[in-house]
C-alpha atoms as a PDB file:
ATOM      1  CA  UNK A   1       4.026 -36.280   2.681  1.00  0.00           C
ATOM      2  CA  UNK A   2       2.372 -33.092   1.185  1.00  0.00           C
ATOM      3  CA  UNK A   3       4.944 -30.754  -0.403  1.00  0.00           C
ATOM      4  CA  UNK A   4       5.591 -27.514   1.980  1.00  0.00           C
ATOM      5  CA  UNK A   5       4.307 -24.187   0.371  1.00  0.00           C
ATOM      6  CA  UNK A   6       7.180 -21.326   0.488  1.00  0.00           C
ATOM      7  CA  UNK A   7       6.379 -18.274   2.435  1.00  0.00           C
ATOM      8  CA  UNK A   8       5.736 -15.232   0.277  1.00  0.00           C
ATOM      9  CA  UNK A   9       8.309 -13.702   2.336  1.00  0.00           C
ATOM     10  CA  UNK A  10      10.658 -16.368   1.546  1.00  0.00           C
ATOM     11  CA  UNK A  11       9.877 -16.364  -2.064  1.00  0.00           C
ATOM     12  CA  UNK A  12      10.113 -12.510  -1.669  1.00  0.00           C
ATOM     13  CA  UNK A  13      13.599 -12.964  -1.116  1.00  0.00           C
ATOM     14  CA  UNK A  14      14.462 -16.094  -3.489  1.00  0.00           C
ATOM     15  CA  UNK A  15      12.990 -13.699  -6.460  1.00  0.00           C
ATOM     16  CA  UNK A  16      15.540 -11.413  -5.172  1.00  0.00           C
ATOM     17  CA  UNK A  17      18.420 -13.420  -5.269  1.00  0.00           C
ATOM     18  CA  UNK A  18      17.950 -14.798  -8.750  1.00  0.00           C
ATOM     19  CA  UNK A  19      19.976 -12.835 -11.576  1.00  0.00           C
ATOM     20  CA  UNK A  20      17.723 -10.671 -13.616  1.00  0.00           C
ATOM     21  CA  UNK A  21      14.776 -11.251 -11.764  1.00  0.00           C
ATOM     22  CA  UNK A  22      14.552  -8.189 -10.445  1.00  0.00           C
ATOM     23  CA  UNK A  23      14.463  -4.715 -12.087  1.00  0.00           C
ATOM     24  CA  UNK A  24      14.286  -1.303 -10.683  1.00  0.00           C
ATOM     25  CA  UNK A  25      12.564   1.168 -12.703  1.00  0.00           C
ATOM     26  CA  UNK A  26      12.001   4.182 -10.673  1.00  0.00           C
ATOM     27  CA  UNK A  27      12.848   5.159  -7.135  1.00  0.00           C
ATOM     28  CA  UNK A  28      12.407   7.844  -5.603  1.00  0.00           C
ATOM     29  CA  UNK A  29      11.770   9.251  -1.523  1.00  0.00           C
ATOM     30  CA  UNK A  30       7.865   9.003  -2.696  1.00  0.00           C
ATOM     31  CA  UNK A  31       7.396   5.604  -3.839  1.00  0.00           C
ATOM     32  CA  UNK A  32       9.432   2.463  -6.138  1.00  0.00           C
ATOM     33  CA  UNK A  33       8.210   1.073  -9.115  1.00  0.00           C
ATOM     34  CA  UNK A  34       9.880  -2.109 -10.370  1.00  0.00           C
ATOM     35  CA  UNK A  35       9.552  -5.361 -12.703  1.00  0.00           C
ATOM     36  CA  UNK A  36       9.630  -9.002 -11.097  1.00  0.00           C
ATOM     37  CA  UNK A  37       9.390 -12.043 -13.181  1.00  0.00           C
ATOM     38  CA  UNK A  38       7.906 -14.317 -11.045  1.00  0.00           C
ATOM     39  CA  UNK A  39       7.123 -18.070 -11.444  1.00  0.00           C
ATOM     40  CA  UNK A  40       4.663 -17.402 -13.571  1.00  0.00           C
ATOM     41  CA  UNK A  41       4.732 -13.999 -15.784  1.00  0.00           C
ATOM     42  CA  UNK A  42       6.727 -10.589 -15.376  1.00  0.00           C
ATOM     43  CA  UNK A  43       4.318  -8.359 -13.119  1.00  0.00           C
ATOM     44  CA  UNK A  44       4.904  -5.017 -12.110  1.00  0.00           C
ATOM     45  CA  UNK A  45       5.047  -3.550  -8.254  1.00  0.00           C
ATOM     46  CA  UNK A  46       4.430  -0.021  -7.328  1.00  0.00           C
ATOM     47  CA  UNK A  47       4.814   1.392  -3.438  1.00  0.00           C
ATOM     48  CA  UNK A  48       3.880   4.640  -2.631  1.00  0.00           C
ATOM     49  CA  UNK A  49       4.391   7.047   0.317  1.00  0.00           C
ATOM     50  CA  UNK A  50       1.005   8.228   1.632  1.00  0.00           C
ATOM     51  CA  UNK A  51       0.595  10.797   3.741  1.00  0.00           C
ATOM     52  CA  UNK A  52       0.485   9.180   6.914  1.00  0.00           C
ATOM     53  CA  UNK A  53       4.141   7.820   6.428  1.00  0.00           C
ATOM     54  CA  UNK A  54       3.007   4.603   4.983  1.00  0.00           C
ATOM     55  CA  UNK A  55       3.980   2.614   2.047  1.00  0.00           C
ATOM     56  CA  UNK A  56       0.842   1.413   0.341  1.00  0.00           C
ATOM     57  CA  UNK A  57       2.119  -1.855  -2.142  1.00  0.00           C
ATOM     58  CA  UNK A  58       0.626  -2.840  -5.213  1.00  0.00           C
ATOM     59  CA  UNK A  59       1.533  -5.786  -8.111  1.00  0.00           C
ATOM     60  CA  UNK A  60      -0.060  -6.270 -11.689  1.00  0.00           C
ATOM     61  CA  UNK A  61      -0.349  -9.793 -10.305  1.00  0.00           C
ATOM     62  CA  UNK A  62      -3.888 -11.906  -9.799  1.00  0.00           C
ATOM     63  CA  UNK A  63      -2.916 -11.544  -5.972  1.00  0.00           C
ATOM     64  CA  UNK A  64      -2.596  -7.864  -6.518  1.00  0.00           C
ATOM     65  CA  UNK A  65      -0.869  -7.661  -2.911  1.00  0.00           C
ATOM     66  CA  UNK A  66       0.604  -9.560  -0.362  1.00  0.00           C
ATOM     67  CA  UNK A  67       2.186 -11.461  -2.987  1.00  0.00           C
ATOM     68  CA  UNK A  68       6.366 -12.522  -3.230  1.00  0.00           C
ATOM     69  CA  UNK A  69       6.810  -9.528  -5.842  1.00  0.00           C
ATOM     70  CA  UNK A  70       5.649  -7.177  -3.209  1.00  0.00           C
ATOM     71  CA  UNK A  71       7.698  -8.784  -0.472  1.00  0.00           C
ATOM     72  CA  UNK A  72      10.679  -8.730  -2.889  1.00  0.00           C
ATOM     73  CA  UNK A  73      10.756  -5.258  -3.460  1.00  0.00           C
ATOM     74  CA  UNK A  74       9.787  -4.127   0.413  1.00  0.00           C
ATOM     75  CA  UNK A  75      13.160  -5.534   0.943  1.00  0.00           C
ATOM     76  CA  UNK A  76      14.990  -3.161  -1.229  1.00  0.00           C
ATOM     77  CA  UNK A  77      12.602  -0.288  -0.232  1.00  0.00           C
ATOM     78  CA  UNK A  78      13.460  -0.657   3.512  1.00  0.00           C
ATOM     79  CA  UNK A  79      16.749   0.082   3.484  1.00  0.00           C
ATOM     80  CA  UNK A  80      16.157   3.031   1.439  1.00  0.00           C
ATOM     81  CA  UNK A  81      13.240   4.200   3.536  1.00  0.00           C
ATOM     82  CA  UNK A  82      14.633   3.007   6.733  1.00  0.00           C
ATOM     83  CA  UNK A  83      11.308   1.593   7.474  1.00  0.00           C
ATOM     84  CA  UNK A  84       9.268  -1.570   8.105  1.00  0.00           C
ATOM     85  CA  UNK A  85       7.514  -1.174   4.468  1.00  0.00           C
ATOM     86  CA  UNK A  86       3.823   0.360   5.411  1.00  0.00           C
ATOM     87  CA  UNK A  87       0.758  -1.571   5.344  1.00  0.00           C
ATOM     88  CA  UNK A  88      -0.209  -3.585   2.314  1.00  0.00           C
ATOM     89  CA  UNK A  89      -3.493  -2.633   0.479  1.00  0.00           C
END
């Protein structure tokens, strides 16, 4: 039986809820910036505010976004922003 691949939403929140794996390095009502070690490296995520109320997400990652590092951070963003996280792009 093939092996089942994680969500990145799932591993979003997994990265999350390992100690240290997660590090907030700026936040403010304008955008986040944080470090995630991942499974494979320590890449950094930036979210911004744009002007039409949306985050736009991006990660020093080979996925760049839509990856678990972004999903990771959207969930501590949310509750600050009380929003659904923007677009990704």
């Amino acid at each position: 039986m093939p092996k089942r691949q994680e969500s990145i939403v799932l591993k979003g929140r997994r990265l999350l809820m390992c100690n240290g794996r997660v590090r907030v390095l700026r936040a403010k009502e304008t955008g986040i910036l944080a470090g995630v070690v991942g499974d494979h490296g320590k890449y950094y995520v930036r979210g911004l505010l744009a002007e039409d109320g949306k985050t736009v997400w991006t990660c020093t990652c080979p996925s760049q976004t839509g990856c678990s590092h972004v999903e990771a951070i959207k969930l501590i963003w949310q509750p600050i922003r009380g929003t659904e996280g923007g677009s990704v792009g």
